[in-house]
Protein backbone atom coordinates (compact mmCIF):
# COMPACT_ATOMS: atom_id res chain seq x y z
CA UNK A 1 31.90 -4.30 -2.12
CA UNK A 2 32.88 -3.02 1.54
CA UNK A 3 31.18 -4.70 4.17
CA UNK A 4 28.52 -2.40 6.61
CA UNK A 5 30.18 -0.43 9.48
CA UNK A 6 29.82 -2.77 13.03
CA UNK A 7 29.65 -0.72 15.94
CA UNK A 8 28.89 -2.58 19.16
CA UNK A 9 28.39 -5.24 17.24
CA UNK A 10 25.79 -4.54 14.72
CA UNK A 11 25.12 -3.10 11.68
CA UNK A 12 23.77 0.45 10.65
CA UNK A 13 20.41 -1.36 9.90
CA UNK A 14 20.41 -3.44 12.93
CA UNK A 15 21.09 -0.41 15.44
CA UNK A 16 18.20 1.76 13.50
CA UNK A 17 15.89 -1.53 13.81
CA UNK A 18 16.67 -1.66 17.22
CA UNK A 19 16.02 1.89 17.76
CA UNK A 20 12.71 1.66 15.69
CA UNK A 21 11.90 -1.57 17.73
CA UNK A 22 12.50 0.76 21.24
CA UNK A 23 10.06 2.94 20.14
CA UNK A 24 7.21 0.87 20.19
CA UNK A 25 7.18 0.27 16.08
CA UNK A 26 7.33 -3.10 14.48
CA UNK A 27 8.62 -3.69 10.99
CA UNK A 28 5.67 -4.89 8.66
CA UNK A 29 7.23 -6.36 4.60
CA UNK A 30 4.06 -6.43 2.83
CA UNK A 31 5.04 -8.00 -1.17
CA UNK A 32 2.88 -5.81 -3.66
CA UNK A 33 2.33 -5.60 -7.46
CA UNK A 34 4.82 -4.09 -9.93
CA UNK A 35 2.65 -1.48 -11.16
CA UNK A 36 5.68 -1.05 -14.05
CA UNK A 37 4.97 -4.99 -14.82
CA UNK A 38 3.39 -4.74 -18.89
CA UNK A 39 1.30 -7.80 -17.41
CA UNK A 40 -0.49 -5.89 -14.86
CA UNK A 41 -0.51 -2.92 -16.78
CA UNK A 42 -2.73 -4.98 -19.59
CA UNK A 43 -4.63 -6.53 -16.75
CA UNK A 44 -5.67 -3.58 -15.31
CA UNK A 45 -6.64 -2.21 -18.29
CA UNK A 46 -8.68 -5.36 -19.02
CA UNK A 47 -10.28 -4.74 -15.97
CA UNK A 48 -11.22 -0.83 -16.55
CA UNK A 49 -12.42 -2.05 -19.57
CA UNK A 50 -14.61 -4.67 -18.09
CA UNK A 51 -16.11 -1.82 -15.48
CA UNK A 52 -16.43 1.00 -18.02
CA UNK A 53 -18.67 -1.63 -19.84
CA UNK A 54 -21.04 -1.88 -16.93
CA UNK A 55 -24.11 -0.44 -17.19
CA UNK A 56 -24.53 -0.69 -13.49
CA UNK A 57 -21.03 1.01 -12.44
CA UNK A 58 -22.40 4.29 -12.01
CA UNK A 59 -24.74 3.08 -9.45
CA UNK A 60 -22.11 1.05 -7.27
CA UNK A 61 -20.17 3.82 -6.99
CA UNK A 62 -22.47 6.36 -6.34
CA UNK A 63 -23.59 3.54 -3.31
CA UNK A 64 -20.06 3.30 -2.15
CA UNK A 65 -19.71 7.39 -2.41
CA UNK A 66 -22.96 6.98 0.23
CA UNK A 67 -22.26 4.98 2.67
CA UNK A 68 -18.72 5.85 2.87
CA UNK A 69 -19.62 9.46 3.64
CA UNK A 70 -19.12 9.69 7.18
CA UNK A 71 -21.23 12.20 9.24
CA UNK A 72 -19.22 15.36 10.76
CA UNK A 73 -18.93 16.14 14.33
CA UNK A 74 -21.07 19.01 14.11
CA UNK A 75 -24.14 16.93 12.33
């Protein structure tokens, strides 16, 4: 496998760091879930399943549509 370009000394992906770093960004890694993982897949639809089941889910979200509706500017 042929080794990464150094020019000045570092790599590609250290010069665009450094260049991202410059401009007043800093480099988050967050770890997520495989959304393509069959485990989470039949989790989440254990979960759906669970809310769908609710006779109170209609409610909560019609409370969370509420007071996440932020007033305009013009009210």
């Amino acid at each position: 496998m042929p080794r990464a370009a150094i020019k000045d000394g570092l790599t590609k992906q250290a010069r665009y760091r450094a260049a991202k770093k410059a401009a007043g960004l800093k480099e988050v890694r967050i770890w997520t879930f495989d959304t393509k993982d069959p485990a989470f897949l039949a989790d989440l639809q254990r979960q759906v399943s669970i809310l769908n089941a609710d006779p109170e889910e209609t409610a909560v979200m019609e409370w969370i549509e509420d007071v996440a509706a932020w007033p305009s500017d013009d009210e």
